[in-house]
C-alpha atoms as a PDB file:
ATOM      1  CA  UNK A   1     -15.636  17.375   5.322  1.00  0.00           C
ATOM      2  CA  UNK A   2     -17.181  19.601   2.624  1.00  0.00           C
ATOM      3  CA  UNK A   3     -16.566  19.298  -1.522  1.00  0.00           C
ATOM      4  CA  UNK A   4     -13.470  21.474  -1.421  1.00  0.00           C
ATOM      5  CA  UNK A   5     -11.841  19.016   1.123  1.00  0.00           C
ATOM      6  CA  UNK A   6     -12.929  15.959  -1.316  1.00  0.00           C
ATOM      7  CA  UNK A   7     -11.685  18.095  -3.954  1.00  0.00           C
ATOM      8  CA  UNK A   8      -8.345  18.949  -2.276  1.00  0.00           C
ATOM      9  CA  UNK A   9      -7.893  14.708  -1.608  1.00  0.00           C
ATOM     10  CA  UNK A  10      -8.963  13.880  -5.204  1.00  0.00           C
ATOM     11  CA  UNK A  11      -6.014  16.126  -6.319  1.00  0.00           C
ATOM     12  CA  UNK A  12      -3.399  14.955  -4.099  1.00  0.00           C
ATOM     13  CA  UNK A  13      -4.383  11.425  -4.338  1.00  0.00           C
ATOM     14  CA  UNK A  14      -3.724  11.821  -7.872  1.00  0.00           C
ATOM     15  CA  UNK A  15      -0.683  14.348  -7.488  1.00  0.00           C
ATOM     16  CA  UNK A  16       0.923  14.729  -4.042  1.00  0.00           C
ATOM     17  CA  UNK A  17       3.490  16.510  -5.582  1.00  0.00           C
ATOM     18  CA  UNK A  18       1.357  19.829  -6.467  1.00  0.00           C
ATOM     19  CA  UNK A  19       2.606  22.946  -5.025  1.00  0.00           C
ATOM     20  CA  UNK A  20      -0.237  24.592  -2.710  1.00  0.00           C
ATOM     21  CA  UNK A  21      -0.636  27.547  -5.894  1.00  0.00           C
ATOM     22  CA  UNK A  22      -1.325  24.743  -7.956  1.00  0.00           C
ATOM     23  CA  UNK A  23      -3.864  22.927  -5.716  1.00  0.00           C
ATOM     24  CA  UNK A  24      -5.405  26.121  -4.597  1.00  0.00           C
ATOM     25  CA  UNK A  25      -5.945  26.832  -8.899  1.00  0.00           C
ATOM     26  CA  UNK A  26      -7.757  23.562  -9.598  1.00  0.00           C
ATOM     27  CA  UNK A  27      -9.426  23.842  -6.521  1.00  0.00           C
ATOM     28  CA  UNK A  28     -10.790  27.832  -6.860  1.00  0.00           C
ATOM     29  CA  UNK A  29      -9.139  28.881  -3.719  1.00  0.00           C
ATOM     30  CA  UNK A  30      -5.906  30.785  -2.881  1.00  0.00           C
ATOM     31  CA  UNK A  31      -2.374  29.006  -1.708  1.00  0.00           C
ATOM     32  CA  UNK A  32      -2.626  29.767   1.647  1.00  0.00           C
ATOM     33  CA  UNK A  33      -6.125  29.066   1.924  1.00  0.00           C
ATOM     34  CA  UNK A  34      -5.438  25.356   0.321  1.00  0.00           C
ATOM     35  CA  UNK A  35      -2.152  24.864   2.188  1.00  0.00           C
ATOM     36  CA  UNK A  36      -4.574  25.728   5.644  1.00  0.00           C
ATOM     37  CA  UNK A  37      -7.031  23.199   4.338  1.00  0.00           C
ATOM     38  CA  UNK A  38      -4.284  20.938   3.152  1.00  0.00           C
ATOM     39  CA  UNK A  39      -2.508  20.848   7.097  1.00  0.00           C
ATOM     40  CA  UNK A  40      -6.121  20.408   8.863  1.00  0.00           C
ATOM     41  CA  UNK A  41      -6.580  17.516   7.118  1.00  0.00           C
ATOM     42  CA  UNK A  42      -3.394  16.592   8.247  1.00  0.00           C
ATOM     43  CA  UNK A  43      -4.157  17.157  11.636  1.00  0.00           C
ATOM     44  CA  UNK A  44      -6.996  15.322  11.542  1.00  0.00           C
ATOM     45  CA  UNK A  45      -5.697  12.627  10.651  1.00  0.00           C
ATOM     46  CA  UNK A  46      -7.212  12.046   6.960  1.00  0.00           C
ATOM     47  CA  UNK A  47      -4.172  12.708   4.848  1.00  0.00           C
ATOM     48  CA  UNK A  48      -1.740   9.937   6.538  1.00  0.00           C
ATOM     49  CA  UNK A  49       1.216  10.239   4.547  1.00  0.00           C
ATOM     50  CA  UNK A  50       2.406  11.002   1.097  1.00  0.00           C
ATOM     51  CA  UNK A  51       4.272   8.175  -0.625  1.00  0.00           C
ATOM     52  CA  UNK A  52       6.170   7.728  -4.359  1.00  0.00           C
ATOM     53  CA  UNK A  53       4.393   4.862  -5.863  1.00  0.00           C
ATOM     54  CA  UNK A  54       7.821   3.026  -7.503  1.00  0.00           C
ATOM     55  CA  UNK A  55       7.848   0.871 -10.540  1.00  0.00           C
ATOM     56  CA  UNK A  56       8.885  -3.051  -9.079  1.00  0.00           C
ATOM     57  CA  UNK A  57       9.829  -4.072 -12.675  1.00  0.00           C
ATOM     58  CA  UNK A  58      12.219  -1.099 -13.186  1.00  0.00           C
ATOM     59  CA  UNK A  59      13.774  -2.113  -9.792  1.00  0.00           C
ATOM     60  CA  UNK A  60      14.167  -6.093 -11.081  1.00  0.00           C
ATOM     61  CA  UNK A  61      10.626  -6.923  -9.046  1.00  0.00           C
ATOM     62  CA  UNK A  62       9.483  -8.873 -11.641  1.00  0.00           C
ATOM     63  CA  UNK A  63       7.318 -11.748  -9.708  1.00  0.00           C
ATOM     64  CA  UNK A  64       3.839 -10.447  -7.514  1.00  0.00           C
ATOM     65  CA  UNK A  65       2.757 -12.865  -5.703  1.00  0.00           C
ATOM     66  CA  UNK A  66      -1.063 -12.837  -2.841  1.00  0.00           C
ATOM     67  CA  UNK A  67       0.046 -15.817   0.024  1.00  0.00           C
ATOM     68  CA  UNK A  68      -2.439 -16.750   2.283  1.00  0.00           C
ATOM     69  CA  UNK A  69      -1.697 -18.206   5.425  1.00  0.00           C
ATOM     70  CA  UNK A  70      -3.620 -20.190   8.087  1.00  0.00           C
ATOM     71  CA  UNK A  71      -1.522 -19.628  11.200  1.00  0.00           C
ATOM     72  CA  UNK A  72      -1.983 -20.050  15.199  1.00  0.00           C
ATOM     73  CA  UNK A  73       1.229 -18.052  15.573  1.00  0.00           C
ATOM     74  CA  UNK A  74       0.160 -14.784  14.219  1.00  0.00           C
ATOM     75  CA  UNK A  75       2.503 -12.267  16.145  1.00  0.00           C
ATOM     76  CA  UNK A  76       5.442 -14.023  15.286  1.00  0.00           C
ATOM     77  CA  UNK A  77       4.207 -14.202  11.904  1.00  0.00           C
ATOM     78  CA  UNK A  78       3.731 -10.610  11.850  1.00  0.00           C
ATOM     79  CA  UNK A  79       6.890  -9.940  13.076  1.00  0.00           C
ATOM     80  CA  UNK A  80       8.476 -12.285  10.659  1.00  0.00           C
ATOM     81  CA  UNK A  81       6.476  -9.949   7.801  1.00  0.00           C
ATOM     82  CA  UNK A  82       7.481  -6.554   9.182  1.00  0.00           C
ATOM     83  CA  UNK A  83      11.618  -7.815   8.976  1.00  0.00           C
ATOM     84  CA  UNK A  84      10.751  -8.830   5.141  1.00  0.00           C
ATOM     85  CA  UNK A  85      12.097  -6.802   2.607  1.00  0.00           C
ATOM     86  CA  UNK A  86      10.017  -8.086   0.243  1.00  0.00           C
ATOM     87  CA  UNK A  87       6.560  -7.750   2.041  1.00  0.00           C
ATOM     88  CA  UNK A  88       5.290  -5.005   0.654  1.00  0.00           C
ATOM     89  CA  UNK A  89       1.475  -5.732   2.417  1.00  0.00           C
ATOM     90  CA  UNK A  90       0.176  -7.992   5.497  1.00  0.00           C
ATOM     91  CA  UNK A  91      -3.117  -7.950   6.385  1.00  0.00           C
ATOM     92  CA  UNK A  92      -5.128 -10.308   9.033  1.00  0.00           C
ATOM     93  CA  UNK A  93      -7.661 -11.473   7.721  1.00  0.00           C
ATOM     94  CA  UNK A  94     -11.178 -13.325   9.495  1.00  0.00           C
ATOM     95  CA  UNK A  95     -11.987 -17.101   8.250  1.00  0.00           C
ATOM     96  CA  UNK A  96      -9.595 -19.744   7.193  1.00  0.00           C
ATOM     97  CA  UNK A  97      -6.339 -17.558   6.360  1.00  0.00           C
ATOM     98  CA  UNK A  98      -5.214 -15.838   9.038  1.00  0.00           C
ATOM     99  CA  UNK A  99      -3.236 -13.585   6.709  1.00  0.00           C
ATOM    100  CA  UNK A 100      -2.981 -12.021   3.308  1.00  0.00           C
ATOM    101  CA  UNK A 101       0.888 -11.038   2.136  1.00  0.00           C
ATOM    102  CA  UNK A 102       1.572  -9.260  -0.969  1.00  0.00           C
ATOM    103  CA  UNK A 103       5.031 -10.303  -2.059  1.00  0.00           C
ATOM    104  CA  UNK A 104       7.029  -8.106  -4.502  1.00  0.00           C
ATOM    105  CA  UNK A 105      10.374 -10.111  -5.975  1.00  0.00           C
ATOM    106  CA  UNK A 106      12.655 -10.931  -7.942  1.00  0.00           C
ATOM    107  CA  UNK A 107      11.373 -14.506  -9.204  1.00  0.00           C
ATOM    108  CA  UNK A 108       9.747 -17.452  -8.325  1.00  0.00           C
ATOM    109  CA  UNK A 109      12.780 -18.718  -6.972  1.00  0.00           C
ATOM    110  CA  UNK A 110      13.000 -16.022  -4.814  1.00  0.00           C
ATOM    111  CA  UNK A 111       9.043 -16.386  -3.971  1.00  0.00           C
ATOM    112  CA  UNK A 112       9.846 -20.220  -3.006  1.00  0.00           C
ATOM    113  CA  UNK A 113      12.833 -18.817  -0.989  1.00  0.00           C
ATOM    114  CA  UNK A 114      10.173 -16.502   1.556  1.00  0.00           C
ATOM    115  CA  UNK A 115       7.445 -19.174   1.466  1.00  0.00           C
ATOM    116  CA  UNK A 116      10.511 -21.987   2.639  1.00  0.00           C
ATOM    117  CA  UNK A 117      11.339 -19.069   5.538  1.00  0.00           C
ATOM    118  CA  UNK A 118       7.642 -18.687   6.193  1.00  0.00           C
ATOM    119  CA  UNK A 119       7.080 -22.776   6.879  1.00  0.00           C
ATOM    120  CA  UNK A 120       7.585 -22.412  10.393  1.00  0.00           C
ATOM    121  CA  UNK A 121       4.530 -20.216  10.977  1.00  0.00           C
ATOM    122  CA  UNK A 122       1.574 -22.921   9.017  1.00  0.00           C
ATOM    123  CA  UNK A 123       0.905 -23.228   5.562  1.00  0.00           C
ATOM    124  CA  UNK A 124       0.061 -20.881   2.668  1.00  0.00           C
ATOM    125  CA  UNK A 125      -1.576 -21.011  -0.572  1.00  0.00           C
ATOM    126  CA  UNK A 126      -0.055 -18.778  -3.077  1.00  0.00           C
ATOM    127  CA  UNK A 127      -1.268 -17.082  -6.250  1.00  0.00           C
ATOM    128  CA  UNK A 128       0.572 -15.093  -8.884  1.00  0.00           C
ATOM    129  CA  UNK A 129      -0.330 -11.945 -10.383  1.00  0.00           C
ATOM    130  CA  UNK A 130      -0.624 -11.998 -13.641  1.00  0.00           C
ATOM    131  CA  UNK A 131      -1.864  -8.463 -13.865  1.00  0.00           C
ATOM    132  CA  UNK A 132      -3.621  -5.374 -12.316  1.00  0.00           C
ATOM    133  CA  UNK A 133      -6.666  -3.979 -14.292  1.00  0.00           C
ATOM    134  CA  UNK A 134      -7.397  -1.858 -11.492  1.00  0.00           C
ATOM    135  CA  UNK A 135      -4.376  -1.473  -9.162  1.00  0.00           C
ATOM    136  CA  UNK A 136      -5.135   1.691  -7.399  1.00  0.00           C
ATOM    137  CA  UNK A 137      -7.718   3.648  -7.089  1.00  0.00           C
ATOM    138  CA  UNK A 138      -8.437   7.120  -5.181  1.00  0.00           C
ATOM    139  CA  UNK A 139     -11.459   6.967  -2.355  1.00  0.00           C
END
């Protein structure tokens, strides 16, 4: 990957919505020549997807909450955190926790409500955002 590829990723990262003329200008190369680029990195598997990042307050999302679990049942709790609405993340995680959910909802009485459903699995230790100072940022 050469510094027009890391250029092409820094763009989209920032702006998937840029039309290939538009890329190809901040970039220094033509359209087709960036849209090429663009669909070999697609191939190869670097550009995954492209995603709209949504605002959870504007959608009533109000409470963010990191649960950790220590569980011996991790593909049902997997499965349990693929069927969740509200799981926006699951990772599994090495040491104590066997898992680290991000949970985007409504309110703490909605957060109680998924961590009651989530009992059956083991226990969890939960913390609250309170906020992001860095909550994305491009490779």
């Amino acid at each position: 990957m050469d510094q027009v590829d890391q250029g092409i990723l820094k763009e989209l990262q920032a702006n998937a919505r840029l039309s290939m003329k538009e890329l190809g200008q901040r970039i220094g190369l033509t359209a087709p020549a960036a849209a090429e680029r663009v669909k070999k990195l697609e191939e190869r598997g670097i550009i995954e997807a492209y995603r709209a990042a949504l605002n959870p307050e504007a959608l009533n999302k109000r409470v963010t909450a990191f649960i950790l679990f220590e569980t011996e049942r991790c593909k049902a709790f997997a499965e349990f955190c693929q069927g969740h609405p509200e799981v926006m993340e699951c990772h599994r995680l090495a040491g104590q926790y066997s898992y680290l959910v991000k949970l985007v909802t409504e309110s703490v009485r909605t957060m109680e409500a998924f961590i009651d459903q989530a009992l059956p699995y083991g226990k969890s230790s939960t913390h609250i955002q309170l906020s992001s100072p860095v909550e994305y940022k491009s490779f």
